[in-house]
N, C-alpha and C. Protein backbone atom coordinates (compact mmCIF):
# COMPACT_ATOMS: atom_id res chain seq x y z
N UNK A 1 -151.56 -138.40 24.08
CA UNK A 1 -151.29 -138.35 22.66
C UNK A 1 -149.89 -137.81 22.46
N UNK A 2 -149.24 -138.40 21.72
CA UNK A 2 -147.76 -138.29 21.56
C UNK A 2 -148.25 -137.50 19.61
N UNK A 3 -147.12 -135.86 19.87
CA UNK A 3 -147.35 -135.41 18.67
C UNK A 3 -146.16 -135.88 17.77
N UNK A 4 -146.05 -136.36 16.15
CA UNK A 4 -145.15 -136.15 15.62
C UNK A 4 -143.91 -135.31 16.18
N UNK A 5 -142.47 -135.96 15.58
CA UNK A 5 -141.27 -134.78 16.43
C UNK A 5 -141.67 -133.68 15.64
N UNK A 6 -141.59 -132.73 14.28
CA UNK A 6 -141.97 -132.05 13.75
C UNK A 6 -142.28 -131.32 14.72
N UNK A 7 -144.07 -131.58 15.14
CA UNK A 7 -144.63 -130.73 15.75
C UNK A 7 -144.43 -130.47 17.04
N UNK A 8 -143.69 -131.40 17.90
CA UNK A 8 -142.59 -131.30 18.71
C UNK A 8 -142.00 -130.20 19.22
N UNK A 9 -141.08 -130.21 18.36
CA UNK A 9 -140.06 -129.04 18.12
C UNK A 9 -140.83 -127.82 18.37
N UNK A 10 -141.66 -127.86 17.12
CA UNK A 10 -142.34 -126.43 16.75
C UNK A 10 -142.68 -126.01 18.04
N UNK A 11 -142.85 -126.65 19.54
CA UNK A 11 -143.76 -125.87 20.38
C UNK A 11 -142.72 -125.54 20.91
N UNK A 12 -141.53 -126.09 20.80
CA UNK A 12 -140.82 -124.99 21.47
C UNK A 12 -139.61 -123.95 21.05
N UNK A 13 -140.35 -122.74 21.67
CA UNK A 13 -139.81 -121.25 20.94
C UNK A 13 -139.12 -120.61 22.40
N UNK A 14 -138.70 -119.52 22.08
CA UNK A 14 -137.78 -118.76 22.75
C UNK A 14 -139.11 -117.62 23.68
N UNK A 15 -138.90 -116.77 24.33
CA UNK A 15 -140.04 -115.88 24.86
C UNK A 15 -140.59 -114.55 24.11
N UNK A 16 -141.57 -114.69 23.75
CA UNK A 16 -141.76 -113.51 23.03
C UNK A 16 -142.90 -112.91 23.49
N UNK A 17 -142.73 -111.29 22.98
CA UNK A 17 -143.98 -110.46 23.60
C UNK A 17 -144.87 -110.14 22.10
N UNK A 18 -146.16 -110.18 22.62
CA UNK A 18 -147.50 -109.74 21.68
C UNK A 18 -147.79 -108.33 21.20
N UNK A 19 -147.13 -107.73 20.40
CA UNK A 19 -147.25 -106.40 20.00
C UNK A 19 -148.66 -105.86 18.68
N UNK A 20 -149.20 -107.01 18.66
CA UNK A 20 -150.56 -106.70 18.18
C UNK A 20 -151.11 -108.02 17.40
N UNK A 21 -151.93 -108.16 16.74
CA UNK A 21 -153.05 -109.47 16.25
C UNK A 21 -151.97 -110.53 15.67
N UNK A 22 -151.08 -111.25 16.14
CA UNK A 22 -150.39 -111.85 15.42
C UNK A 22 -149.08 -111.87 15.40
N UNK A 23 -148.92 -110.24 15.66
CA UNK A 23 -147.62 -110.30 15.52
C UNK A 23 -146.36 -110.39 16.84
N UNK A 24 -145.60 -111.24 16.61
CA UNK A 24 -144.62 -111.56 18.12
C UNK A 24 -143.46 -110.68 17.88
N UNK A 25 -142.88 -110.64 18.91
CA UNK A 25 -141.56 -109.97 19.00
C UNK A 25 -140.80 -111.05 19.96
N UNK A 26 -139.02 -111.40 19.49
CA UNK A 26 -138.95 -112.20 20.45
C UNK A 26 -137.99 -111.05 21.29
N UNK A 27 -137.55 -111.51 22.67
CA UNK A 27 -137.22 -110.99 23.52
C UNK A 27 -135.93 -110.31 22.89
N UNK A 28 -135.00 -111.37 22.41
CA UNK A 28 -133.66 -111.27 22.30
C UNK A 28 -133.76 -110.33 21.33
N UNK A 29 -134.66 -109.75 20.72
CA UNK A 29 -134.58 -108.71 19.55
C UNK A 29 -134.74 -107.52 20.13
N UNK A 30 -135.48 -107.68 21.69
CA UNK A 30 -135.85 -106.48 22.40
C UNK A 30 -134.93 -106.14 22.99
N UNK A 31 -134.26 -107.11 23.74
CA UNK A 31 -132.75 -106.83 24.14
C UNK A 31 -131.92 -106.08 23.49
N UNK A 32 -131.64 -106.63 22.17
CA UNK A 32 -130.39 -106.01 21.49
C UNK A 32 -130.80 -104.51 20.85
N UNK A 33 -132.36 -104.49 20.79
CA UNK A 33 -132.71 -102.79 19.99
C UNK A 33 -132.05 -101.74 21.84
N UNK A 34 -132.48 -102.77 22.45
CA UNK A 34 -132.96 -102.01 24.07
C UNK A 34 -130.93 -101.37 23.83
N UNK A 35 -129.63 -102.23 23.93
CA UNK A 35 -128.48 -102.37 23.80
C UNK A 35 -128.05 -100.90 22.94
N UNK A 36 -128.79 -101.11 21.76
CA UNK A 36 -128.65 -100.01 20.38
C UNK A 36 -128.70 -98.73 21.11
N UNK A 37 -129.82 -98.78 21.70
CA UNK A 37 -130.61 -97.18 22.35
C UNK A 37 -129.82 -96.80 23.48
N UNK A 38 -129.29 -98.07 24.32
CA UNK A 38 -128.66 -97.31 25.52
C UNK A 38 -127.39 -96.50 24.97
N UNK A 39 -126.67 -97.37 24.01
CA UNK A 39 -125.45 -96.82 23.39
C UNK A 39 -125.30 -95.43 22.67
N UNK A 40 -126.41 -95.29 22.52
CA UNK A 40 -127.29 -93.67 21.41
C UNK A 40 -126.85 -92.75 22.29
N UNK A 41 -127.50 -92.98 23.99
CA UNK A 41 -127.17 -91.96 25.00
C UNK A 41 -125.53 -91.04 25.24
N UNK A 42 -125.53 -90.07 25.42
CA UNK A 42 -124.14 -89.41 25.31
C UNK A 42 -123.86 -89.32 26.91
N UNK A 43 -122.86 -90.09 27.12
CA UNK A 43 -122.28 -90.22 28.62
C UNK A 43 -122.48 -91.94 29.05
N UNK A 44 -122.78 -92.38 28.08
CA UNK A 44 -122.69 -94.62 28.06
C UNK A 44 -120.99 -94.67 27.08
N UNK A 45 -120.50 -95.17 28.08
CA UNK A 45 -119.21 -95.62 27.75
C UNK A 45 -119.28 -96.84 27.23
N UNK A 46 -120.20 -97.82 27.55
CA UNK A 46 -120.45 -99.31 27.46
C UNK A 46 -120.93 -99.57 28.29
N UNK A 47 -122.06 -100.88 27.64
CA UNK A 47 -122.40 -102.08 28.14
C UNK A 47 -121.49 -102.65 29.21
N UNK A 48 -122.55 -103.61 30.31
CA UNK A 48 -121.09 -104.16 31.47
C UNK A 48 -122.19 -105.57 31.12
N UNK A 49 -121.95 -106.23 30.13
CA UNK A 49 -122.23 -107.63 30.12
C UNK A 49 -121.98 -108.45 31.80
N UNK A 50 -123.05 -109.40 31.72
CA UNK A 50 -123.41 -109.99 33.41
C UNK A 50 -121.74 -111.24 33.35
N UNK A 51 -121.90 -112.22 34.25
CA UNK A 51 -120.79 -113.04 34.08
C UNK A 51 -121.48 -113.96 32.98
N UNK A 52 -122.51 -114.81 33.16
CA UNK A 52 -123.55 -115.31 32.39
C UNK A 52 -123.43 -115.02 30.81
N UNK A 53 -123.26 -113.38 30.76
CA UNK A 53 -123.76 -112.96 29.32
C UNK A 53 -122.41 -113.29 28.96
N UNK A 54 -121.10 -112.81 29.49
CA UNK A 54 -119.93 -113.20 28.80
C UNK A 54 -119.75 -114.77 28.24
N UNK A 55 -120.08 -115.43 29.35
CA UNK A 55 -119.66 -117.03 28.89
C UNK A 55 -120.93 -117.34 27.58
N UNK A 56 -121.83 -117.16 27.32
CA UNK A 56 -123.11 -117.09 26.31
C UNK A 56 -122.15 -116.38 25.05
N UNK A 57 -121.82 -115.31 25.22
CA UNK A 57 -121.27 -114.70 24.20
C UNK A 57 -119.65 -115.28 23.54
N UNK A 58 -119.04 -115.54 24.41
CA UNK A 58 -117.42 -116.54 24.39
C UNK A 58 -118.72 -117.70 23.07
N UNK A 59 -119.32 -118.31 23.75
CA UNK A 59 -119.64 -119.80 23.09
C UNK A 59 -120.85 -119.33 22.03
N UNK A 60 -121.40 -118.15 21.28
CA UNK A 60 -121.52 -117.72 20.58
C UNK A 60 -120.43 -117.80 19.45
N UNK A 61 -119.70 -116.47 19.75
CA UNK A 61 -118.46 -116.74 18.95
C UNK A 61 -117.69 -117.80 18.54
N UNK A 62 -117.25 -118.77 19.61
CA UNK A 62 -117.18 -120.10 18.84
C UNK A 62 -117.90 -120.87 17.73
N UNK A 63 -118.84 -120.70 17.72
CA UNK A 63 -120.00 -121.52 17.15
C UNK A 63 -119.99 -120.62 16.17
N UNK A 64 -119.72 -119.79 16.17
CA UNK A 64 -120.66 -118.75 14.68
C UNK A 64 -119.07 -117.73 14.47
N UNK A 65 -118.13 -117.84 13.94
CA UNK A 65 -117.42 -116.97 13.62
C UNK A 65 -117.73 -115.65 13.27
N UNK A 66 -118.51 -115.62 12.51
CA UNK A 66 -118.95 -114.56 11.71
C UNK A 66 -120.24 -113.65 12.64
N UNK A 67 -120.67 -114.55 13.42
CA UNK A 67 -121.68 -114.09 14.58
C UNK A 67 -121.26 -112.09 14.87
N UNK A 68 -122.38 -111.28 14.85
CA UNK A 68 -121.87 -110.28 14.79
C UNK A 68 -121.67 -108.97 14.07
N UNK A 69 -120.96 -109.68 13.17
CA UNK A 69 -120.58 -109.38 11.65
C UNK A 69 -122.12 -108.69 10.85
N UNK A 70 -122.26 -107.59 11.07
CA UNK A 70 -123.29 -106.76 10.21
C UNK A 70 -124.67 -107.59 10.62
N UNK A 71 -124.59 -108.11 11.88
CA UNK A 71 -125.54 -108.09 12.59
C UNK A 71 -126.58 -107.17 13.60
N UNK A 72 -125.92 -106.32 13.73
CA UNK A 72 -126.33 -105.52 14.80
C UNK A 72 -125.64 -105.51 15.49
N UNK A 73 -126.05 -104.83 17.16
CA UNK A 73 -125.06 -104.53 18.30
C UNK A 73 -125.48 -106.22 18.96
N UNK A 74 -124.20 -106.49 20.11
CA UNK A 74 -125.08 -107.74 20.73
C UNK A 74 -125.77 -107.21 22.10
N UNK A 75 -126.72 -107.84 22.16
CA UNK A 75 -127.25 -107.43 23.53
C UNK A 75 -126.55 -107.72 25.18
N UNK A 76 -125.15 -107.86 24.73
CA UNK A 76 -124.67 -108.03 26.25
C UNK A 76 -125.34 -107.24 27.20
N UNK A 77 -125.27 -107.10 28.59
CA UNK A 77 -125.63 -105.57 29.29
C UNK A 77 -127.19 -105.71 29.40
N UNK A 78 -127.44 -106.42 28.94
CA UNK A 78 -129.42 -105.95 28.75
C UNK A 78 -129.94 -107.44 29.28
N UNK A 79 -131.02 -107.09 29.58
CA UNK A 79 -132.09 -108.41 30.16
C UNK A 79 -133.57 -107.79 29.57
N UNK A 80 -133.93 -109.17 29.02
CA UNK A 80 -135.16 -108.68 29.29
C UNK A 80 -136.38 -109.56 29.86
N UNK A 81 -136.91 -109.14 30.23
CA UNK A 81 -138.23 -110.30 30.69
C UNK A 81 -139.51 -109.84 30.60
N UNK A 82 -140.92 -110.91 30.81
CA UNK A 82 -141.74 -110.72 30.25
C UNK A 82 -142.49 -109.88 31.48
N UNK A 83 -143.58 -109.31 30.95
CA UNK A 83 -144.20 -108.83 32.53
C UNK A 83 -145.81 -109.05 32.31
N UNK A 84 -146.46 -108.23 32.11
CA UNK A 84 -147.80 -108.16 31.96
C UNK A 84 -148.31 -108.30 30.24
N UNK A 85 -149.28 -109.22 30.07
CA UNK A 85 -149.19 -109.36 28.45
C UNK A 85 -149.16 -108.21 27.65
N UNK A 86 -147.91 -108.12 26.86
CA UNK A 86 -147.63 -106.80 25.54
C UNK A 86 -146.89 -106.25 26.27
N UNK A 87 -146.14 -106.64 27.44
CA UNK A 87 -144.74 -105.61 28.23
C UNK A 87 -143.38 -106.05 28.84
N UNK A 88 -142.53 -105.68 28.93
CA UNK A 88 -141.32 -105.74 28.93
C UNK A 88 -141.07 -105.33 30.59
N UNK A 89 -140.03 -106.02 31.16
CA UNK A 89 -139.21 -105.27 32.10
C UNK A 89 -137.85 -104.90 31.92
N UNK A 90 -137.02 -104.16 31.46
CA UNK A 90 -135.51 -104.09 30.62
C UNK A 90 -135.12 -103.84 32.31
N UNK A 91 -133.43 -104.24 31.57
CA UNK A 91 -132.58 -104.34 32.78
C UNK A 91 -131.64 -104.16 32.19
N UNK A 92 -130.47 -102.51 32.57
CA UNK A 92 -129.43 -102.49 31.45
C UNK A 92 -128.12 -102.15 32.32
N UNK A 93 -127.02 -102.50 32.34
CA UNK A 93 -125.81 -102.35 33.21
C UNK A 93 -124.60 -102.03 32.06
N UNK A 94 -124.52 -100.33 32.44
CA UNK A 94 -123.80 -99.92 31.87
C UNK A 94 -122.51 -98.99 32.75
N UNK A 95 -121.36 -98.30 31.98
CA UNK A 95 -120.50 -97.48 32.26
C UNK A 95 -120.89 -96.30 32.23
N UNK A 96 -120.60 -95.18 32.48
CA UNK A 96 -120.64 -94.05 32.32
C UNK A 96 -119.25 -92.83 32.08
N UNK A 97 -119.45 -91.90 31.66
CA UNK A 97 -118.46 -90.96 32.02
C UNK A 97 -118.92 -89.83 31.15
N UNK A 98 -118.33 -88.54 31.64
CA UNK A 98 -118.38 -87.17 30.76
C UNK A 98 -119.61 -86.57 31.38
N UNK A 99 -120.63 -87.12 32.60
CA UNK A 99 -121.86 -86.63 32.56
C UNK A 99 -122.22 -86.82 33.67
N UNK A 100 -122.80 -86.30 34.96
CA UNK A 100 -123.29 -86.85 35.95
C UNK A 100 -124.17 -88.04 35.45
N UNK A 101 -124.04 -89.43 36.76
CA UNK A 101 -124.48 -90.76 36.42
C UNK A 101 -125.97 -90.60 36.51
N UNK A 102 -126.83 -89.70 37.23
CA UNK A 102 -127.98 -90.30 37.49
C UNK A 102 -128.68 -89.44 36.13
N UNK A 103 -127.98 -88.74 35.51
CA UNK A 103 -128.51 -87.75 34.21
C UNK A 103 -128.88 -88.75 33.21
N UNK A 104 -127.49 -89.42 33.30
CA UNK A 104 -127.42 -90.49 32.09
C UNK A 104 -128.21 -91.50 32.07
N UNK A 105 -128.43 -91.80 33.44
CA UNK A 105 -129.05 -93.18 33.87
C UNK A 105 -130.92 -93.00 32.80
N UNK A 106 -131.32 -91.84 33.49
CA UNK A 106 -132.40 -91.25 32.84
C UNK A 106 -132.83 -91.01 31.59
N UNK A 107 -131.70 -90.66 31.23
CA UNK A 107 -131.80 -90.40 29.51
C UNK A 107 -131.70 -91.77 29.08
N UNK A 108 -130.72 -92.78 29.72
CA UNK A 108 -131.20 -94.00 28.63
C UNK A 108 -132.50 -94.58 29.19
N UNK A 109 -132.84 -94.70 30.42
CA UNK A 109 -134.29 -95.70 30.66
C UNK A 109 -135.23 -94.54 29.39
N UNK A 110 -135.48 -93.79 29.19
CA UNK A 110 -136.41 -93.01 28.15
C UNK A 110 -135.96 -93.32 27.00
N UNK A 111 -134.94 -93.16 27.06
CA UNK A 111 -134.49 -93.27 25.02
C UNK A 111 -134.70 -94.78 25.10
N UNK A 112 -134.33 -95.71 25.71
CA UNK A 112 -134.86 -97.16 25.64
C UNK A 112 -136.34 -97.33 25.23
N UNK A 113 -136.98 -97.18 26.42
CA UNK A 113 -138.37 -96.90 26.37
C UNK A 113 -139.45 -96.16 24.97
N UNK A 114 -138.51 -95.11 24.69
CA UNK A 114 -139.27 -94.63 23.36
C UNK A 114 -139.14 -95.30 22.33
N UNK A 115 -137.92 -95.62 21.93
CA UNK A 115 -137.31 -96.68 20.92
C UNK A 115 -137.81 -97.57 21.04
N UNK A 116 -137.95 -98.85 21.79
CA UNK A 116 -138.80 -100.15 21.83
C UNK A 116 -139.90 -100.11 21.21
N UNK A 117 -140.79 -98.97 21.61
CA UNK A 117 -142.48 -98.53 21.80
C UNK A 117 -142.35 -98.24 20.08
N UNK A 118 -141.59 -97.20 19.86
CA UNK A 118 -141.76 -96.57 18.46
C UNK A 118 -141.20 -97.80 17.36
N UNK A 119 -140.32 -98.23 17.51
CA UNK A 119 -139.97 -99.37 16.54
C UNK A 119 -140.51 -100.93 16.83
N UNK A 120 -140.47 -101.01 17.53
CA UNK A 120 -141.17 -102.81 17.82
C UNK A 120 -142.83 -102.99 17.95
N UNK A 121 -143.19 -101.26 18.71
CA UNK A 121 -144.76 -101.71 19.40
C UNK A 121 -144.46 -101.87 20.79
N UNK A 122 -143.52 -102.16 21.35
CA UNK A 122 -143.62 -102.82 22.41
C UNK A 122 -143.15 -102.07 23.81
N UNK A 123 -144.38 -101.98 24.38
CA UNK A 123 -144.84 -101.69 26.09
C UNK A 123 -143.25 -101.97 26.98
N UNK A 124 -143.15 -100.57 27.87
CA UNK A 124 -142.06 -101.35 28.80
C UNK A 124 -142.79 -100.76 30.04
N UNK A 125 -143.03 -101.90 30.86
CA UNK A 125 -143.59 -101.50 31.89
C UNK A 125 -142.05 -100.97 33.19
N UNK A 126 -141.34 -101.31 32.74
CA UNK A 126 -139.75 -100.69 33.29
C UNK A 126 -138.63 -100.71 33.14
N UNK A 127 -137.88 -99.82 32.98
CA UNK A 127 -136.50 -99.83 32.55
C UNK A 127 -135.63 -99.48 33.79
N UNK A 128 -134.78 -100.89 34.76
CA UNK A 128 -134.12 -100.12 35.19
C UNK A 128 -132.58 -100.36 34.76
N UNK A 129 -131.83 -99.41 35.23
CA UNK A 129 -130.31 -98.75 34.88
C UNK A 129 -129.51 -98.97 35.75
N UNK A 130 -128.87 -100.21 35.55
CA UNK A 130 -127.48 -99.96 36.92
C UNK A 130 -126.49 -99.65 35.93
N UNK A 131 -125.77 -98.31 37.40
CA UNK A 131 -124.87 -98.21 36.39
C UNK A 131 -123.33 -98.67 37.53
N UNK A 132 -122.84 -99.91 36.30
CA UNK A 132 -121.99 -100.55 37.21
C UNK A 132 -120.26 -99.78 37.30
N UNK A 133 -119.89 -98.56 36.56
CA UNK A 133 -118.81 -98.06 36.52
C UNK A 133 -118.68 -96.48 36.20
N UNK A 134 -117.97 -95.58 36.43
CA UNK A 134 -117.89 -94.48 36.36
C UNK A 134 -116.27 -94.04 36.23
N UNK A 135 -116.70 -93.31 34.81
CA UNK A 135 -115.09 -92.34 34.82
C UNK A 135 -115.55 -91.05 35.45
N UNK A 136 -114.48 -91.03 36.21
CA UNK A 136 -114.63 -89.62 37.10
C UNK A 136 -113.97 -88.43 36.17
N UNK A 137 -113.08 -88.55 35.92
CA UNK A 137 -112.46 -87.02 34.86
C UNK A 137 -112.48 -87.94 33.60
N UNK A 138 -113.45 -87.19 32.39
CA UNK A 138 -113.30 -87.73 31.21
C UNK A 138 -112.10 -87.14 30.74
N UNK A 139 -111.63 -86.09 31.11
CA UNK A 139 -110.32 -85.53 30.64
C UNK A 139 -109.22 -85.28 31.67
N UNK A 140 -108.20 -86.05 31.48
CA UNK A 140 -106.97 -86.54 32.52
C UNK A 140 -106.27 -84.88 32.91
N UNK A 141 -106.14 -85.03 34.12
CA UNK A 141 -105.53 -83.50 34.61
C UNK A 141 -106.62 -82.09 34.60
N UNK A 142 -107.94 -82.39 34.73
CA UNK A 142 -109.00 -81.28 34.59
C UNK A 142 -109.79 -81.96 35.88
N UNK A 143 -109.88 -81.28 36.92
CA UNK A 143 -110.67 -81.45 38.14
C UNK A 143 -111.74 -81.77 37.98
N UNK A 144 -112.44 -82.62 38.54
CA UNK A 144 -113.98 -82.81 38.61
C UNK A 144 -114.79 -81.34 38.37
N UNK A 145 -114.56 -80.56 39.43
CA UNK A 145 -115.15 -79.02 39.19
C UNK A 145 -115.66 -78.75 38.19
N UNK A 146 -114.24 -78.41 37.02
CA UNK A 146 -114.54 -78.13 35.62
C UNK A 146 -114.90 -79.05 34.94
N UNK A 147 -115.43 -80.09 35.04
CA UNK A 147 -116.40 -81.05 33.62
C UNK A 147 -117.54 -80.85 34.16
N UNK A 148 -118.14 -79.71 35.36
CA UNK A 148 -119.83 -80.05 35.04
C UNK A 148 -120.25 -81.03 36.13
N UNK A 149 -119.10 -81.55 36.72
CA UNK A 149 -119.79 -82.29 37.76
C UNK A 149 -120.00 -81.85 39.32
């Protein structure tokens, strides 16, 4: 049986997770809250968007000038995928500095994790954190020693 295009189309959607009787969440929304929260953390310098996410984002911007624009943060830096029904696996590649890395690393997989859960509903069965860069002296001419590290 061949369906109308209409209904066609309609079956195909983007990936989304089940956060209760009805209601979906799609990924890319989980991504970009997941993006919001890592950035919240004190000692995330930035997102390290993949090679992938850059060229996606380049041809975004083309297409949508305004793309952005009092949109929210974009989810460069973040992955997400599906795992067990109603859960998430996040994947976030960020910078660091001002803070030992594995402090920071921690504080965002949790502040991710709480944030998703508390605003979306939605389960992360894991958050992990690469962190792909490090400033060593947040302040130029002050030894590692004295910042705490």
């Amino acid at each position: 049986m061949t369906l109308p295009s209409a209904h066609r189309t309609a079956l195909i959607t983007t990936a989304t997770v089940e956060v209760g009787e009805g209601v979906l969440v799609d990924t890319r929304a989980v991504a970009r809250l997941a993006a919001i929260a890592a950035r919240e953390v004190r000692g995330v310098l930035g997102l390290a968007p993949s090679p992938g996410g850059l060229v996606t984002s380049a041809g975004r911007r083309l297409r949508e000038p305004t793309a952005g624009r009092g949109a929210g943060e974009p989810a460069d830096g973040v992955r997400v995928a599906l795992a067990q029904p109603g859960s998430v696996v996040v994947d976030v590649a960020l910078s660091v500095g001002g803070r030992p890395a594995r402090d920071v690393a921690t504080d965002v997989a949790r502040h991710i994790r709480q944030t998703l859960e508390r605003q979306l509903g939605v389960r992360t069965r894991s958050v992990r954190v690469n962190v792909v860069d490090i400033a060593l002296s947040p302040v130029r001419g002050v030894p590692l020693s004295d910042t705490g590290w």
